[in-house]
C-alpha atoms as a PDB file:
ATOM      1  CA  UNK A   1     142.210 128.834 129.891  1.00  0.00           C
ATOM      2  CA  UNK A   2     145.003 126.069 130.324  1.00  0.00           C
ATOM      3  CA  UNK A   3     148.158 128.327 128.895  1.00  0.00           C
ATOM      4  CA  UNK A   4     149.533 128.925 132.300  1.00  0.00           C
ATOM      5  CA  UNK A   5     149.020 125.100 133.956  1.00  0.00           C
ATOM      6  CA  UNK A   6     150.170 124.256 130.637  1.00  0.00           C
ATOM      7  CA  UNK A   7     153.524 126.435 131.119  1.00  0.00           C
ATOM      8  CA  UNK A   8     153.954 125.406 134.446  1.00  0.00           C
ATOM      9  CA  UNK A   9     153.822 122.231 134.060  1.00  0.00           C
ATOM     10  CA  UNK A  10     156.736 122.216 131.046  1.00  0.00           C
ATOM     11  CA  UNK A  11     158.787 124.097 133.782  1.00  0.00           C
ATOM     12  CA  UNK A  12     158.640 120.951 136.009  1.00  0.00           C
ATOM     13  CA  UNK A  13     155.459 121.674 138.181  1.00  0.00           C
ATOM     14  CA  UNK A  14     153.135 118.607 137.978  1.00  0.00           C
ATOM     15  CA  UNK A  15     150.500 120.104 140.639  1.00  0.00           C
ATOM     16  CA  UNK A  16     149.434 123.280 139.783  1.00  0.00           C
ATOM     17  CA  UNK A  17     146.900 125.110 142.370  1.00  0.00           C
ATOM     18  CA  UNK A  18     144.600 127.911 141.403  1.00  0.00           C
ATOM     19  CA  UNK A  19     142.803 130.235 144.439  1.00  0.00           C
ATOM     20  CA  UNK A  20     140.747 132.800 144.541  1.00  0.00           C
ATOM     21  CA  UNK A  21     138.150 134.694 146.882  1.00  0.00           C
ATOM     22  CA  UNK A  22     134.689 135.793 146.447  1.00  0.00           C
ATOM     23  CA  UNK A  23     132.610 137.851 148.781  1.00  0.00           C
ATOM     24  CA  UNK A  24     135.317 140.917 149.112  1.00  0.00           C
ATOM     25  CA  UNK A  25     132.453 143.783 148.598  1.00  0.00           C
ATOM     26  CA  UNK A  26     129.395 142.906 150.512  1.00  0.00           C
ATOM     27  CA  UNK A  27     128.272 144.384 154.313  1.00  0.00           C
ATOM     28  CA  UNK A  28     127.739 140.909 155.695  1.00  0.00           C
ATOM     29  CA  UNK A  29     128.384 137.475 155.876  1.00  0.00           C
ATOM     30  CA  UNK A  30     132.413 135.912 155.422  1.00  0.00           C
ATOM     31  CA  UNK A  31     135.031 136.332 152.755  1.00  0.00           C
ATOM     32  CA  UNK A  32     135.636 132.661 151.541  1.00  0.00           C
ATOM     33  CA  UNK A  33     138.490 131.007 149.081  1.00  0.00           C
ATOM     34  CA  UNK A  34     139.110 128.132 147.159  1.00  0.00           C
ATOM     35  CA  UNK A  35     141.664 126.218 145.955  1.00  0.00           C
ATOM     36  CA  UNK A  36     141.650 124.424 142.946  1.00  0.00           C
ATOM     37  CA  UNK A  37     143.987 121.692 141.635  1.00  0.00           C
ATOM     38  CA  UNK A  38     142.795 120.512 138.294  1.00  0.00           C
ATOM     39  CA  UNK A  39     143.633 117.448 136.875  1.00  0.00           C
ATOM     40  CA  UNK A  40     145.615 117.641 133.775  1.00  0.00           C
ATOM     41  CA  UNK A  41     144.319 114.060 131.938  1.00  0.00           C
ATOM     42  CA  UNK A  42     140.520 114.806 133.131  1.00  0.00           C
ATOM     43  CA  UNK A  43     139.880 118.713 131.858  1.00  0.00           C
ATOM     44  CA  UNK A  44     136.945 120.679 132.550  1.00  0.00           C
ATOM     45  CA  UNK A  45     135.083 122.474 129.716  1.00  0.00           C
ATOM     46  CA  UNK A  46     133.739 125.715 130.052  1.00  0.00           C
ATOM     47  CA  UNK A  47     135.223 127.404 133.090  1.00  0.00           C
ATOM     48  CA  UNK A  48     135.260 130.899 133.094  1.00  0.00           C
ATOM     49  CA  UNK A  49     135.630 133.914 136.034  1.00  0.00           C
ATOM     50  CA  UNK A  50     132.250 132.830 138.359  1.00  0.00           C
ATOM     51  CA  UNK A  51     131.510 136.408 137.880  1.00  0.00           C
ATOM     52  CA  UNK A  52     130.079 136.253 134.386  1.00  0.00           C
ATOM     53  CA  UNK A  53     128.669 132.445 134.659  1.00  0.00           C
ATOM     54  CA  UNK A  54     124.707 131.731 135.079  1.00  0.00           C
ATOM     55  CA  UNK A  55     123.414 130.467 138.905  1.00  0.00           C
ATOM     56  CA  UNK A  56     123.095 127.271 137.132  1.00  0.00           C
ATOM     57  CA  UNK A  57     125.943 126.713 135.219  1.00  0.00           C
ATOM     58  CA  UNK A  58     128.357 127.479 138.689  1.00  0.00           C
ATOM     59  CA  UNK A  59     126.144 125.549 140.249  1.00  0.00           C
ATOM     60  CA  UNK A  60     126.726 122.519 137.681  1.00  0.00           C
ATOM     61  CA  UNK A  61     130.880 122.855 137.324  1.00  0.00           C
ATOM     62  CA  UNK A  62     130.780 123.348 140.821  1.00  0.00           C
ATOM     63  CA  UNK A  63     129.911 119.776 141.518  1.00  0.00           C
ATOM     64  CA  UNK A  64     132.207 118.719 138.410  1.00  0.00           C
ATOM     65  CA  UNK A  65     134.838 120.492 139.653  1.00  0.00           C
ATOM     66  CA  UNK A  66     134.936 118.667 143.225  1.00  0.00           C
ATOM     67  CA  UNK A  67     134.420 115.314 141.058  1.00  0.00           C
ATOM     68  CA  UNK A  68     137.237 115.855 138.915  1.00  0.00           C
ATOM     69  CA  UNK A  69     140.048 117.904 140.719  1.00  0.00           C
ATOM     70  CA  UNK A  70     143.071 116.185 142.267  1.00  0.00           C
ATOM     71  CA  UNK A  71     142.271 118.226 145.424  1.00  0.00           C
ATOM     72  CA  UNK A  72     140.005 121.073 146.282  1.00  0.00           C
ATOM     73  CA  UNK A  73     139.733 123.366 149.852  1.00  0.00           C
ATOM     74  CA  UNK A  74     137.519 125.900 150.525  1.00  0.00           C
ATOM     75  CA  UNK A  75     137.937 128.354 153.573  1.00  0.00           C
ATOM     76  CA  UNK A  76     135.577 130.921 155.219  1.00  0.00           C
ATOM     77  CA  UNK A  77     136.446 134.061 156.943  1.00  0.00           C
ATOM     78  CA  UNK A  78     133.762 135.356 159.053  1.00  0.00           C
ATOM     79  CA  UNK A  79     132.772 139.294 159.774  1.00  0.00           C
ATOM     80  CA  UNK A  80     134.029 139.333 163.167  1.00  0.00           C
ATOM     81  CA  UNK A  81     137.928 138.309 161.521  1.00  0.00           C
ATOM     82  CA  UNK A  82     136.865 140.881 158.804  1.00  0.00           C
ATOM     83  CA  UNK A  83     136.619 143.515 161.485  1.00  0.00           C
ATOM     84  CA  UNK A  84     139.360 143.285 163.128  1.00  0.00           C
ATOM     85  CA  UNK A  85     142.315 142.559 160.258  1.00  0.00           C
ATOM     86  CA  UNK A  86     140.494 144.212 157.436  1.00  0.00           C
ATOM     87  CA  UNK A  87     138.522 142.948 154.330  1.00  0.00           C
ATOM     88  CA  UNK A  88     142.467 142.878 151.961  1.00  0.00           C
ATOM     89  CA  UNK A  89     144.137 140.822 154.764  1.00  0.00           C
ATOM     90  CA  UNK A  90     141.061 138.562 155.572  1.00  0.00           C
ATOM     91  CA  UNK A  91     140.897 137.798 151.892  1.00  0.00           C
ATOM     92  CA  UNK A  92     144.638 137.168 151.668  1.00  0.00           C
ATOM     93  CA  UNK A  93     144.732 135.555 154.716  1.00  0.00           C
ATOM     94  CA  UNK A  94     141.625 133.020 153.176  1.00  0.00           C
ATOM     95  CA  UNK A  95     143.467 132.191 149.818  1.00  0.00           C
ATOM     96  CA  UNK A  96     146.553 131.353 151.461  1.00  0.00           C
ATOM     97  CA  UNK A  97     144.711 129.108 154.503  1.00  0.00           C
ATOM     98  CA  UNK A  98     142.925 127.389 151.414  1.00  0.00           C
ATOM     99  CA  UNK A  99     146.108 126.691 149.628  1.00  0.00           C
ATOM    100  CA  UNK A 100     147.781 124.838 152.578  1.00  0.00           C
ATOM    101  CA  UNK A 101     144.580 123.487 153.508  1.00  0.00           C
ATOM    102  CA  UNK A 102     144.166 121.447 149.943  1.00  0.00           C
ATOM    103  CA  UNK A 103     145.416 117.353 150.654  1.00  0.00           C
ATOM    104  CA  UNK A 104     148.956 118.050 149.192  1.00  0.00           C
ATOM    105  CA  UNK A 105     151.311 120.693 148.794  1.00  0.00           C
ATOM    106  CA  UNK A 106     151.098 121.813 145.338  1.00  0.00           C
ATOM    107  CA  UNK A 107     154.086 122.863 143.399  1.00  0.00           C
ATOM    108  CA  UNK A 108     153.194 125.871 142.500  1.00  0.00           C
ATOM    109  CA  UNK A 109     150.234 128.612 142.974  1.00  0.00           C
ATOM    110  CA  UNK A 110     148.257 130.587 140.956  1.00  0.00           C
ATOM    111  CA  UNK A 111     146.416 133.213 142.690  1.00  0.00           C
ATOM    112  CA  UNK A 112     144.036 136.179 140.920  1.00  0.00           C
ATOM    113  CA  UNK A 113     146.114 138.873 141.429  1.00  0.00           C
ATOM    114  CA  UNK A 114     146.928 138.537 145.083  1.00  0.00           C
ATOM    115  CA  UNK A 115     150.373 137.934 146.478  1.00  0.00           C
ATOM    116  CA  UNK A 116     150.313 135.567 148.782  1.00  0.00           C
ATOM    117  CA  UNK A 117     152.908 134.129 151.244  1.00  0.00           C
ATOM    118  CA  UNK A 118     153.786 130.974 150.725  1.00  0.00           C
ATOM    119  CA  UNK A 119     157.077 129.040 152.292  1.00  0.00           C
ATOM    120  CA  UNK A 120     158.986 127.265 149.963  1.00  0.00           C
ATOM    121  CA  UNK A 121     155.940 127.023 147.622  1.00  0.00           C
ATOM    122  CA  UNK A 122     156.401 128.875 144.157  1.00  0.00           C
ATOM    123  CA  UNK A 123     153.555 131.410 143.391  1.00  0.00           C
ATOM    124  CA  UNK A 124     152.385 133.439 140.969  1.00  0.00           C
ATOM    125  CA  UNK A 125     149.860 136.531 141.037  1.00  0.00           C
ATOM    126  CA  UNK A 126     147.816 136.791 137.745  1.00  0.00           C
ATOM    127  CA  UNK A 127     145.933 139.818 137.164  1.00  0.00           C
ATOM    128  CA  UNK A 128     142.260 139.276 136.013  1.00  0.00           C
ATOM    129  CA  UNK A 129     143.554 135.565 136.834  1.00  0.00           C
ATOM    130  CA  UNK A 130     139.769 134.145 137.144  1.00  0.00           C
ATOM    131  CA  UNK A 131     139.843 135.595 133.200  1.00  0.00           C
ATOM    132  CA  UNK A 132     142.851 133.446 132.002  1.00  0.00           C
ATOM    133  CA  UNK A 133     143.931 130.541 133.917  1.00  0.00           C
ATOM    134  CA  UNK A 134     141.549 127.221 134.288  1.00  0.00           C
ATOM    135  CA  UNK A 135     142.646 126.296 138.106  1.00  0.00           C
ATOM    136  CA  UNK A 136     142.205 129.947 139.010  1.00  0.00           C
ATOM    137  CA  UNK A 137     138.608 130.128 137.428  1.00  0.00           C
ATOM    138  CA  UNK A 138     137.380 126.652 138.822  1.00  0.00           C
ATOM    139  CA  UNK A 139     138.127 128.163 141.994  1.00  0.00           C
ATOM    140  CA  UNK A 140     136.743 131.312 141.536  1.00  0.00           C
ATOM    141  CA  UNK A 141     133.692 128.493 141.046  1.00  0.00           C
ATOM    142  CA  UNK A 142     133.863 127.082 144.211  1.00  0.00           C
ATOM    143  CA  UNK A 143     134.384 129.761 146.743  1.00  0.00           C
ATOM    144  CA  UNK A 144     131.288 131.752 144.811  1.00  0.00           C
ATOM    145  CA  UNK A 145     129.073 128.975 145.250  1.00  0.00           C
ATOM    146  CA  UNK A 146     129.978 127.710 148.920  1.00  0.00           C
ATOM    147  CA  UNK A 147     129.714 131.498 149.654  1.00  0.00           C
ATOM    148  CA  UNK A 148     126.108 131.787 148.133  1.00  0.00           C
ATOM    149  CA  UNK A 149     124.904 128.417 149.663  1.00  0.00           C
ATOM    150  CA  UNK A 150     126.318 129.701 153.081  1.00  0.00           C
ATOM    151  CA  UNK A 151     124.150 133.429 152.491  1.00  0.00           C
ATOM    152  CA  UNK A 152     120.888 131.077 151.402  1.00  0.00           C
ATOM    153  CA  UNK A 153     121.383 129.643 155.169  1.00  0.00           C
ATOM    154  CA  UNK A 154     122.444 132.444 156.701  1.00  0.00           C
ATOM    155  CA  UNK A 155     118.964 134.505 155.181  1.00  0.00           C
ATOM    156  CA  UNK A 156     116.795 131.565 157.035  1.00  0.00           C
ATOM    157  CA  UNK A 157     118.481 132.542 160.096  1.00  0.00           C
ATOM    158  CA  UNK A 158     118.116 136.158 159.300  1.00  0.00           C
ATOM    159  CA  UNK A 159     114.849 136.559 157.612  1.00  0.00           C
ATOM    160  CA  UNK A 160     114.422 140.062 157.473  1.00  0.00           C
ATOM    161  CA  UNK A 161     117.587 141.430 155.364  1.00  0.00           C
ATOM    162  CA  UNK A 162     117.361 139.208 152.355  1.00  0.00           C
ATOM    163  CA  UNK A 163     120.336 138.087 151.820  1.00  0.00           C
ATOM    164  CA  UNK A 164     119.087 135.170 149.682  1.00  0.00           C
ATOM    165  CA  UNK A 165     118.747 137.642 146.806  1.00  0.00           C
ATOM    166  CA  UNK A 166     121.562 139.735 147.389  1.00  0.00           C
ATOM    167  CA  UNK A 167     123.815 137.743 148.983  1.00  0.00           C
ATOM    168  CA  UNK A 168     125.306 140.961 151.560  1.00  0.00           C
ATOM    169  CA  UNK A 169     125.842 143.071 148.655  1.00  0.00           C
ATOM    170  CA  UNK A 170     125.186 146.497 149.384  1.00  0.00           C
ATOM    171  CA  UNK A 171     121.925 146.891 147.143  1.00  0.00           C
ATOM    172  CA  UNK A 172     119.719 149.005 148.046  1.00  0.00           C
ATOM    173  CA  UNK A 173     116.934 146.473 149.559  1.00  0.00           C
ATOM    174  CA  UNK A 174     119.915 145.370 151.890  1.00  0.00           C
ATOM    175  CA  UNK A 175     120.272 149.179 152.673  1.00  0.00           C
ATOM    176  CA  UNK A 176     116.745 149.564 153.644  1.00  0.00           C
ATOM    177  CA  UNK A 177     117.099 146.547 155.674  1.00  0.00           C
ATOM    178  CA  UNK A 178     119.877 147.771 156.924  1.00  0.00           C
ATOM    179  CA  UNK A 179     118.348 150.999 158.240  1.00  0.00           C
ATOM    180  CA  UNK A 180     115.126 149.792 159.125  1.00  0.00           C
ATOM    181  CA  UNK A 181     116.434 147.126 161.450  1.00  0.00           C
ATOM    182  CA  UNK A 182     120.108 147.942 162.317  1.00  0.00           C
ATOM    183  CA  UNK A 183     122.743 145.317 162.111  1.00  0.00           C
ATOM    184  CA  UNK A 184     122.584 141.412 162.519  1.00  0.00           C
ATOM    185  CA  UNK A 185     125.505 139.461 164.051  1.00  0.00           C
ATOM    186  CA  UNK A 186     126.897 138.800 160.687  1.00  0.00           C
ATOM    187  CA  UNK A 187     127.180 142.277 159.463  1.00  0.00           C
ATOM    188  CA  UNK A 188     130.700 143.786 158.918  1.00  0.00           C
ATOM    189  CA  UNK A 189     130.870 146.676 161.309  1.00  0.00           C
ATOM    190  CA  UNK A 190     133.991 147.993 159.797  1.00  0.00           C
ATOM    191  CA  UNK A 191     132.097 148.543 156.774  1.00  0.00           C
ATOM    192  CA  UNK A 192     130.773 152.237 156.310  1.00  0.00           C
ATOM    193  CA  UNK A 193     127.118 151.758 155.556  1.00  0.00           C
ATOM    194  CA  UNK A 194     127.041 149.452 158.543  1.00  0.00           C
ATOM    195  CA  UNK A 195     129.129 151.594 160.926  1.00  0.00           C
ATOM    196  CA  UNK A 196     126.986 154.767 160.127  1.00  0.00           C
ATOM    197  CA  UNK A 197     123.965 152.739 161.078  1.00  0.00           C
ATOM    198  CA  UNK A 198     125.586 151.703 164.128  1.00  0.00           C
ATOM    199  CA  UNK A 199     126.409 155.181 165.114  1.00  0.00           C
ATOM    200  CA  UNK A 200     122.724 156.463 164.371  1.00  0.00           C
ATOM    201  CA  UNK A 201     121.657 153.893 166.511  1.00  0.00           C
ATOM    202  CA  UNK A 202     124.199 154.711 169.660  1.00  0.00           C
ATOM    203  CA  UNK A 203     123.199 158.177 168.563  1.00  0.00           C
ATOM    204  CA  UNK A 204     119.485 157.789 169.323  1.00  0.00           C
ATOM    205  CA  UNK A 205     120.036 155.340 172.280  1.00  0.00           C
ATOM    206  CA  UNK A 206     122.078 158.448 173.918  1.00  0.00           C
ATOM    207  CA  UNK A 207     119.018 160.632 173.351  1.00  0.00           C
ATOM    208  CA  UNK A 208     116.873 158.133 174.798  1.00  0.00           C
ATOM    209  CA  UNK A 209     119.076 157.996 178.401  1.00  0.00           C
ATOM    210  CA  UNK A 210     119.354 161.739 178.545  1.00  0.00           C
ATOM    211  CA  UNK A 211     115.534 161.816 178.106  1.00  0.00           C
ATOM    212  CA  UNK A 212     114.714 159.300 180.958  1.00  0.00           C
ATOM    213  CA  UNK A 213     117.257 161.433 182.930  1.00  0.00           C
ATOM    214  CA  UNK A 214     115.575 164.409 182.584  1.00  0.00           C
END
């Protein structure tokens, strides 16, 4: 998991950054990034891409991961930003606020597989990135976490869609929620499930005038 900081850093980069995104897919609630500088004398063991990591064990190298890092940032993106640049750009636009927002300017980045811009910074796009590279991963770590702590809250304020178990994913509890209730402020109206609902509902709220009319 350290090959690439590991190369890097024999080219002459000392602080290597790794960012990544999680929360790309679901019909609600903000893209957020992270980014990651590890510390090469203090390693972490077991990172891995958040994806395939138990609640608990993110949950656990989350908190390591803050504790040990030379510098950390995460960044949120919320639905309304989503709507109106698109979920690709919002993500891109995340990972690259979270890389200048970390307390240094690395030397170079690592990001999981999207190109970034980056002035005068040298960067690097790593496909299946969370997969292969340690700083990339532990990232990967935080902005899953921070993004599932912010859904937990988010589901207190919004009781009736769940989104403590499914975190905005489009299951299909969320999609009954969805349809039985319409959507909440936090739901990504550029997304199709939630536009269609939106359009049902302007649909029937038409019908409704035209009765009273008549």
């Amino acid at each position: 998991m350290y090959e690439f900081e590991r190369r890097c850093m024999k080219e002459g980069h000392r602080l290597v950054a790794g960012t990544d995104e999680a929360g790309r897919g679901p019909l609600a609630g903000p893209v957020v990034a992270a980014a990651v500088v590890l510390d090469p004398e203090n390693p972490i063991g077991r990172l891995a891409d958040s994806k395939v990591l138990r609640a608990v064990i993110r949950e656990e190298l989350y908190e390591e991961i803050v504790e040990k890092a030379l510098g950390t940032s995460i960044v949120f993106i919320d639905a309304a930003v989503i709507d109106t640049i698109n979920i690709y750009r919002a993500a891109q636009k995340a990972m690259t606020d979270a890389v200048l927002s970390l307390p240094f300017t690395p030397d170079k980045v690592l990001s999981d597989a999207m190109p970034l811009s980056l002035e005068d910074i040298p960067f690097e796009a790593i496909v299946s990135g969370d997969r292969l590279s340690a700083s990339i991963a532990a990232a990967s770590i935080l902005a899953k976490v921070a993004r599932d702590r912010h859904m937990d809250r988010l589901a207190r304020r919004y009781p009736a869609y769940g989104f403590e178990t499914h975190k905005g994913y489009p299951t299909k509890a969320h999609l009954r929620a969805l349809e039985e209730h319409g959507p909440c402020a936090v739901h990504r109206r550029s997304f199709k499930p939630v536009k269609e609902r939106l359009a049902k509902q302007q649909h029937l709220s038409l019908e409704v005038d035209i009765w009273k009319s008549d």
